[in-house]
Protein backbone atom coordinates (compact mmCIF):
# COMPACT_ATOMS: atom_id res chain seq x y z
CA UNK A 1 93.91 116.17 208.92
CA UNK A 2 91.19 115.70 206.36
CA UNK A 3 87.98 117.69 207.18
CA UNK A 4 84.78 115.63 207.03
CA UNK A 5 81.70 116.64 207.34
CA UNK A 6 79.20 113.96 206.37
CA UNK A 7 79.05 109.94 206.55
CA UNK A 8 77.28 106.81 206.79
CA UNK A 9 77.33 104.27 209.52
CA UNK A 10 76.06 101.07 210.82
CA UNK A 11 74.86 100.62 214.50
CA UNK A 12 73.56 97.52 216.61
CA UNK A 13 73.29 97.52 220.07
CA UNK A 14 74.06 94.15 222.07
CA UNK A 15 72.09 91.49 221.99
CA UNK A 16 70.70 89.88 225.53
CA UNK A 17 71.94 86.94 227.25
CA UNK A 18 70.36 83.40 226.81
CA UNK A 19 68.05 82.68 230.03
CA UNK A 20 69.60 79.28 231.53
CA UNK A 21 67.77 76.45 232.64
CA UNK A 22 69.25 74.76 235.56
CA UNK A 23 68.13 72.89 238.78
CA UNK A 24 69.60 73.08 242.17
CA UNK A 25 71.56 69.55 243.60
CA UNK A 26 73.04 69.39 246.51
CA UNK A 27 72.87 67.20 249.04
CA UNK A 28 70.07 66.69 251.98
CA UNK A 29 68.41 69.11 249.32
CA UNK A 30 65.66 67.18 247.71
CA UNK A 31 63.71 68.73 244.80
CA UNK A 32 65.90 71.68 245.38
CA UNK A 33 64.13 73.10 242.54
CA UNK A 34 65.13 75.46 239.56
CA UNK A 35 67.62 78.32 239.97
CA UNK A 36 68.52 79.46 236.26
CA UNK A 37 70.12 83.10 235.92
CA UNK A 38 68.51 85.56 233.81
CA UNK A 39 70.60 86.26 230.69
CA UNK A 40 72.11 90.37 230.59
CA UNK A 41 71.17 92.82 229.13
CA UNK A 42 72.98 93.89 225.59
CA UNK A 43 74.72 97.04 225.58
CA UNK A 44 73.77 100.18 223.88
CA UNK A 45 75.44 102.30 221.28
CA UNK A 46 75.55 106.06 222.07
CA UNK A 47 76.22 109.33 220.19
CA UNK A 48 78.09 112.33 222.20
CA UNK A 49 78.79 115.41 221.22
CA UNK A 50 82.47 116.59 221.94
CA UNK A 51 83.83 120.56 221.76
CA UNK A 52 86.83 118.77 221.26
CA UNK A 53 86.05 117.19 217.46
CA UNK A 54 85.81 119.18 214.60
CA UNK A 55 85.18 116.95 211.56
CA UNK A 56 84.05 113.33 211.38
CA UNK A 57 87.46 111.59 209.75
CA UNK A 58 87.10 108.96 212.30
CA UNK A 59 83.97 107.71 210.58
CA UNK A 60 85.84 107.31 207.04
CA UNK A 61 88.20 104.54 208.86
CA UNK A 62 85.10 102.66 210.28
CA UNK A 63 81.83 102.60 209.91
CA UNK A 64 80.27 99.61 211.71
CA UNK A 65 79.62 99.92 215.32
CA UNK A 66 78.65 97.39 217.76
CA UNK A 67 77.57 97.32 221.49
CA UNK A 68 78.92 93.85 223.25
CA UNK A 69 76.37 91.10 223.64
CA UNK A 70 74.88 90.30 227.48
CA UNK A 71 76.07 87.45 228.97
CA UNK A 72 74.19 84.47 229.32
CA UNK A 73 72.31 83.25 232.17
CA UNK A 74 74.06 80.62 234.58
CA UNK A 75 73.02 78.10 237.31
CA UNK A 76 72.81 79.03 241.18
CA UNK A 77 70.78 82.09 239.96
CA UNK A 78 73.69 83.73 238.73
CA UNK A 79 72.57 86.24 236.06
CA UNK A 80 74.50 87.30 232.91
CA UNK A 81 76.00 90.38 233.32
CA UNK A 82 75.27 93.48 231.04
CA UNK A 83 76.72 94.11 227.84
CA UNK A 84 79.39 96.98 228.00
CA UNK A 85 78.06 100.21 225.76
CA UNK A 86 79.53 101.70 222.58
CA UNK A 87 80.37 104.95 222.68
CA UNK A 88 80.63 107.33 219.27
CA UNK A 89 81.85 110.76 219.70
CA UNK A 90 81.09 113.65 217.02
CA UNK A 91 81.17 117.17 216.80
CA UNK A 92 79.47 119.61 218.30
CA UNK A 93 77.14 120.36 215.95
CA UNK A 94 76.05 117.63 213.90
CA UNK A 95 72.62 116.25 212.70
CA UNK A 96 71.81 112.35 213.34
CA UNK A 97 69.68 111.12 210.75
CA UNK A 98 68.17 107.89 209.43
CA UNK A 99 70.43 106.67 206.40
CA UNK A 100 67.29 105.48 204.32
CA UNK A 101 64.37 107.57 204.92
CA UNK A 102 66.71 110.97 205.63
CA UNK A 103 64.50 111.73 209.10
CA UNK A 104 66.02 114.08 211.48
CA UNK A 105 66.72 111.81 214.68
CA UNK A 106 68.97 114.01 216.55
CA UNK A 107 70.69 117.46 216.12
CA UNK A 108 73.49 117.42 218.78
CA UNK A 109 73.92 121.18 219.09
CA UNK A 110 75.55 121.27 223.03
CA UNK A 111 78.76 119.59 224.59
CA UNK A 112 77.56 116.62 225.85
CA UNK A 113 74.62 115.83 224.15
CA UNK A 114 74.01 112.71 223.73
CA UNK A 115 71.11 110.30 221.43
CA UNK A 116 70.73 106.34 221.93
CA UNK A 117 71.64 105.54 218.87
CA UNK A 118 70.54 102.08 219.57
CA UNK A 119 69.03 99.87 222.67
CA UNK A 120 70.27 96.89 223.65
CA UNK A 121 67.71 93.54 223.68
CA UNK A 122 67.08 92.13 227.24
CA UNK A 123 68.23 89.42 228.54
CA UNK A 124 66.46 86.24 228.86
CA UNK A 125 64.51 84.41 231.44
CA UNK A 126 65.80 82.00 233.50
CA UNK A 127 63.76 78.62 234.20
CA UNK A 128 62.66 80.06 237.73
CA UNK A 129 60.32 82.53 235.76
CA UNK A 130 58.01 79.16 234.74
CA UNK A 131 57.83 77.79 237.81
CA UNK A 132 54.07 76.71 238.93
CA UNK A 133 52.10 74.71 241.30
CA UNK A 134 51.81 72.15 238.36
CA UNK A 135 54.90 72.94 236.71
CA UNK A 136 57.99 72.21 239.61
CA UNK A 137 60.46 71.66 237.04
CA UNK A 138 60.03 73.65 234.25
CA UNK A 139 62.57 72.95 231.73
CA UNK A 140 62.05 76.28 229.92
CA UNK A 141 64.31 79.47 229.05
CA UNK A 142 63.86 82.12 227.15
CA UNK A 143 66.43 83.18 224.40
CA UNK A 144 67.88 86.94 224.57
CA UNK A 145 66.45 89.54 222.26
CA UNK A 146 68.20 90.88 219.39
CA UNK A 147 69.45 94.45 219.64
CA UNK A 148 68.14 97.27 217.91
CA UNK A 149 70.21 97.68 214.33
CA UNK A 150 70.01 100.41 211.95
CA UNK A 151 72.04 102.57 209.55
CA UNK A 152 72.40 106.22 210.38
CA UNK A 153 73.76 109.47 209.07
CA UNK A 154 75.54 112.23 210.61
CA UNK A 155 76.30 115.86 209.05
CA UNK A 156 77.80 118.36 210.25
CA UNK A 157 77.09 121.94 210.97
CA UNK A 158 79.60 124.23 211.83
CA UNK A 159 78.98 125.97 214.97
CA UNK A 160 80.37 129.90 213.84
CA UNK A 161 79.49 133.08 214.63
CA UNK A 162 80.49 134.80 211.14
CA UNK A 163 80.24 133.09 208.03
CA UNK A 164 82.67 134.03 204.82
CA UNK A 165 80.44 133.78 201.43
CA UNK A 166 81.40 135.19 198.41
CA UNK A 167 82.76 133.61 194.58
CA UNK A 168 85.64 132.26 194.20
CA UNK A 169 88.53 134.00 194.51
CA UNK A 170 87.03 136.85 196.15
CA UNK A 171 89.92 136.94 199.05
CA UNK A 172 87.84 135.46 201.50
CA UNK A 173 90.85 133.31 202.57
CA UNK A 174 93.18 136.02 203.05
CA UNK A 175 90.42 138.02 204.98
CA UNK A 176 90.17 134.94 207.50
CA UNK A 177 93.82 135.22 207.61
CA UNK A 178 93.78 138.66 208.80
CA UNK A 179 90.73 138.97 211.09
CA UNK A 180 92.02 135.86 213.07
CA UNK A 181 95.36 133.39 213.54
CA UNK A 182 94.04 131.02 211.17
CA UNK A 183 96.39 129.66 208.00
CA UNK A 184 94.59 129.10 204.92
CA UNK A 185 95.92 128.12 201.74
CA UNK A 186 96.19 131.65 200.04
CA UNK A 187 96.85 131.48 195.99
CA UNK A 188 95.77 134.06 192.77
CA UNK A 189 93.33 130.91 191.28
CA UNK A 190 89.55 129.86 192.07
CA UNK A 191 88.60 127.27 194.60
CA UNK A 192 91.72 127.94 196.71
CA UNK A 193 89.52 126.70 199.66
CA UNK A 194 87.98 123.06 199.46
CA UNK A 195 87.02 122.47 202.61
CA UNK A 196 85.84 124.72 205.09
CA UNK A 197 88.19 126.76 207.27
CA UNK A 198 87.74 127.78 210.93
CA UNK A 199 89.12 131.01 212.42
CA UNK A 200 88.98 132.60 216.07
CA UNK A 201 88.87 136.28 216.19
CA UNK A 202 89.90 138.15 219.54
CA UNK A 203 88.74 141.71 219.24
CA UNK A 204 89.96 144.14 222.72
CA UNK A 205 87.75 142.91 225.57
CA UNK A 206 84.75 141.39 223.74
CA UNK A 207 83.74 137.96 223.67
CA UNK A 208 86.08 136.12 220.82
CA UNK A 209 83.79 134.68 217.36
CA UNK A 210 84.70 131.89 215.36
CA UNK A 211 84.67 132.69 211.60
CA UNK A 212 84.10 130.10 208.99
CA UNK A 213 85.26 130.71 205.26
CA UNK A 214 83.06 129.05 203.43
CA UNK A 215 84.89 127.18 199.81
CA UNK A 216 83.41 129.55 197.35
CA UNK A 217 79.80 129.86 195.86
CA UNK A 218 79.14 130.10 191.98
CA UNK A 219 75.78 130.54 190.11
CA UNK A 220 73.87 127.55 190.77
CA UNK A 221 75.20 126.52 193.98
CA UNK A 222 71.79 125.18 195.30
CA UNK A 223 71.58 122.59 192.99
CA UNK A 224 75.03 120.56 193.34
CA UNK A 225 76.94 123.04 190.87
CA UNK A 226 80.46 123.78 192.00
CA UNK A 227 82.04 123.16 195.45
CA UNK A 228 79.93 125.03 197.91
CA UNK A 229 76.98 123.20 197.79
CA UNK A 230 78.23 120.89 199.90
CA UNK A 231 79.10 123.11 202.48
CA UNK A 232 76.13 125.82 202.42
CA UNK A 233 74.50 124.34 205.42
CA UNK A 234 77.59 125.42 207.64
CA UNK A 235 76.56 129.01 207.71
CA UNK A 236 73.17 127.78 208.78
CA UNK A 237 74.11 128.37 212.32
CA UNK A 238 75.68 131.74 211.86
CA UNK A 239 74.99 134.59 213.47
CA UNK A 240 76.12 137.20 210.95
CA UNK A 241 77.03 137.07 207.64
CA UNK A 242 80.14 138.80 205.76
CA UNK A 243 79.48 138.89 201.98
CA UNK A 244 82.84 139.24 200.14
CA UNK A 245 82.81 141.37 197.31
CA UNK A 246 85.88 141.61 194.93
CA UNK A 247 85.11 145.45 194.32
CA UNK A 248 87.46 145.32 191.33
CA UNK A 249 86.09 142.97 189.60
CA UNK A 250 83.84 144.80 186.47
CA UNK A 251 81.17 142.14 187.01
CA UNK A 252 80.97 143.42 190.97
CA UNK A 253 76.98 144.41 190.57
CA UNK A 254 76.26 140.96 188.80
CA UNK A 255 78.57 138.91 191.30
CA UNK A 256 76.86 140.26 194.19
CA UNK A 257 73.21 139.21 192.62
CA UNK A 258 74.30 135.93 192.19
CA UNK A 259 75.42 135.30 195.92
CA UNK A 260 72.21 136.79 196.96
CA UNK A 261 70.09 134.87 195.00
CA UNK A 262 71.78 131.31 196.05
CA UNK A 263 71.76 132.12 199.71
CA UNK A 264 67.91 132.44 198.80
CA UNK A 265 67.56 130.00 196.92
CA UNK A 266 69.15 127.53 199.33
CA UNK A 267 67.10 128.73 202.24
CA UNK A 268 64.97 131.61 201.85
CA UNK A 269 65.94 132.89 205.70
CA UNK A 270 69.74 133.11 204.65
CA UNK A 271 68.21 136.23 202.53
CA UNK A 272 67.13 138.19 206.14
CA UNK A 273 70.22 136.85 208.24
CA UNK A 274 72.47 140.22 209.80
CA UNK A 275 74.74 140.96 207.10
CA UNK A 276 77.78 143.07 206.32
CA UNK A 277 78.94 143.56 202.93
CA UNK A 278 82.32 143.76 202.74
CA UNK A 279 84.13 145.29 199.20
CA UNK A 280 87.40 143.60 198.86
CA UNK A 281 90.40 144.94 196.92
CA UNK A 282 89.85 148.58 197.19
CA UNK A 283 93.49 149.35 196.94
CA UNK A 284 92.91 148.56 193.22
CA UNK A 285 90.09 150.98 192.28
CA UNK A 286 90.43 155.02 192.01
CA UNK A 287 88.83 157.12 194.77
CA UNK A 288 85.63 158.25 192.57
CA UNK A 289 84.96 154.35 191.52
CA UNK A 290 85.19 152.96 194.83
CA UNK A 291 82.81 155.87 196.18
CA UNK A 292 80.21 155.21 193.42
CA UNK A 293 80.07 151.94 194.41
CA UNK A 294 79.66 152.29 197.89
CA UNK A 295 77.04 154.14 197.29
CA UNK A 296 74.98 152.33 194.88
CA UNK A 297 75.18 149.49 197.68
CA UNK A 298 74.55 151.89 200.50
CA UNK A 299 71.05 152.52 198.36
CA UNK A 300 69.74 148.86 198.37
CA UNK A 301 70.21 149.26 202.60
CA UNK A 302 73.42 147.00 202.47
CA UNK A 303 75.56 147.64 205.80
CA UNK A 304 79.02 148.42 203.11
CA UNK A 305 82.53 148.00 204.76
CA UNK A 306 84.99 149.05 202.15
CA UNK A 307 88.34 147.22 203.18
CA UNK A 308 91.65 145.71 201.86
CA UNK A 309 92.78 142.26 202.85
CA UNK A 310 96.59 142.93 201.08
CA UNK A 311 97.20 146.02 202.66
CA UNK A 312 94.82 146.02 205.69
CA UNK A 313 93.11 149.11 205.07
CA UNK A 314 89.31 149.20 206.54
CA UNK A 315 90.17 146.13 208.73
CA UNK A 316 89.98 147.65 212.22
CA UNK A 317 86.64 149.35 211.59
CA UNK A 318 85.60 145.85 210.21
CA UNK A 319 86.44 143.97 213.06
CA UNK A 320 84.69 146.84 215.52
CA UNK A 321 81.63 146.44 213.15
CA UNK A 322 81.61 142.49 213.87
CA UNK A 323 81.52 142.43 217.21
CA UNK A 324 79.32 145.39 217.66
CA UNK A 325 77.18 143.69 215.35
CA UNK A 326 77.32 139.93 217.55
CA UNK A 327 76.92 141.94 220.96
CA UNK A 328 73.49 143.41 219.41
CA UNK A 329 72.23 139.90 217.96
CA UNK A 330 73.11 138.08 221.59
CA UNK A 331 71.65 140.91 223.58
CA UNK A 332 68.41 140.56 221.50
């Protein structure tokens, strides 16, 4: 299934029932007098957030939404009745905004939480509402209201623990693949990811984390260059951060500026978040290189895990230095 993470829709809740104007006959019942219903109310449209839903691919099949209309009023004081609600269910996780001005509305960040999206219009008055002392037969009824309309957006944020950042083809994928049961598309090219990729990792008796590989970052990622732009506001929510490092790569120094700077750049608190910088690919580099470079990073205060996602090496006293990590940030 596609992942989506972003759309635009168009909401209206119900409009009310017509007020009715009607009189009572019946006989030895003279002047019996009005006895129009009230029209219903209109129902209302509703966003929930559901554990359940992970992207938004339901909104890229339809993207009007309507609440049903109240019915209308009726003679013998019967009422309309209300207008049945519409219900839209999204992820846990994403932002409800308005689709022309770009206002935050909602952030839906629990299961179950819900935002009226928009009301219903009352009903209208029967002709029993105009009834006077010089008025016994008012012949008056008051149309329904129109429901509220408007067009919305929703993004979404991906609820994780641990996000994956690093440039392309810096084996974030086949990390994922090896700290949890998730499947990712692993191949020896750029921009293997395009989407982002969810992964649960069980580690001995602590609390499992959900890991998010994010599609990979390039220079200039803030401003719409590349894939990852799109996707940078998933590790928003993160707890921790695992910068992936291809430690053979010549450029390593450079490649690890340029992350750092567009996590900044993007939003300057990314640059304080918990981090663990993780050196990929160490089976490819000779003892005294790999050492040097550990400790040039170990110098700028980097937490450095030096690990190999081909042959597994370092992986066990990553995942230890996860969780120990998580357990600090949620006892704090």
């Amino acid at each position: 299934m596609a992942f989506v993470d972003e759309a635009k829709f168009f909401v209206k809740g119900g409009d009310g029932g017509n007020g009715c104007v009607s009189f009572r006959r019946e006989k030895f019942v003279p002047k019996g007098g009005p006895n129009g219903g009230d029209g219903g109310r209109g129902g209302d449209v509703l966003i929930t957030a559901k554990a359940s839903l992970h992207s938004l691919i339901d909104f890229r099949f339809q993207s009007h939404f309507k609440a049903e209309r109240g019915g209308h009023g009726k003679g013998k004081d019967m009422h309309g009745r209300k207008g049945r609600d519409c219900h839209l269910a999204v992820p846990v996780g994403s932002l409800i905004k308005d689709g022309e001005s770009n206002r935050l509305l909602a952030d839906l960040a629990e299961d179950g939480a819900s935002y009226l999206a928009a009301k219903g219009g009352e009903g209208g008055l029967g002709n029993p509402h105009f009834a006077s002392g010089t008025n016994r037969t008012p012949r008056v009824a008051t149309p329904g209201k129109k429901g509220e309309e408007f067009w919305l957006k929703v993004e979404l944020k991906l609820l994780a623990d641990v996000g994956l950042v690093g440039l392309p083809n810096a084996g974030k994928s086949t990390l994922l693949s090896r700290l949890s049961a998730a499947n990712p598309k692993i191949a020896p090219y750029p921009f293997t990811t395009l989407e982002p990729q969810l992964g649960v990792m069980q580690q001995g008796y602590h609390e499992p984390c959900i890991i998010a590989d994010i599609p990979g970052l390039i220079a200039g990622a803030h401003d719409g260059v590349g894939l990852g732009h799109t996707f940078l506001r998933h590790i928003e929510r993160t707890t921790l951060l695992l910068h992936i490092l291809d430690a053979a790569d010549p450029e390593a120094l450079a490649n690890f500026q340029t992350i750092t700077d567009e996590l900044q750049l993007y939003k300057e608190e990314l640059g304080t978040r918990a981090r663990i910088l993780v050196l990929n690919k160490c089976d490819l580099l000779e003892p005294a290189d790999r050492q040097n470079l550990e400790n040039y990073f170990q110098q700028l205060g980097q937490h450095v895990m030096t690990v190999s996602g081909e042959t597994g090496e370092g992986l066990p006293a990553l995942r230890e230095a996860i969780v120990e990590t998580l357990a600090a940030k949620r006892t704090s």
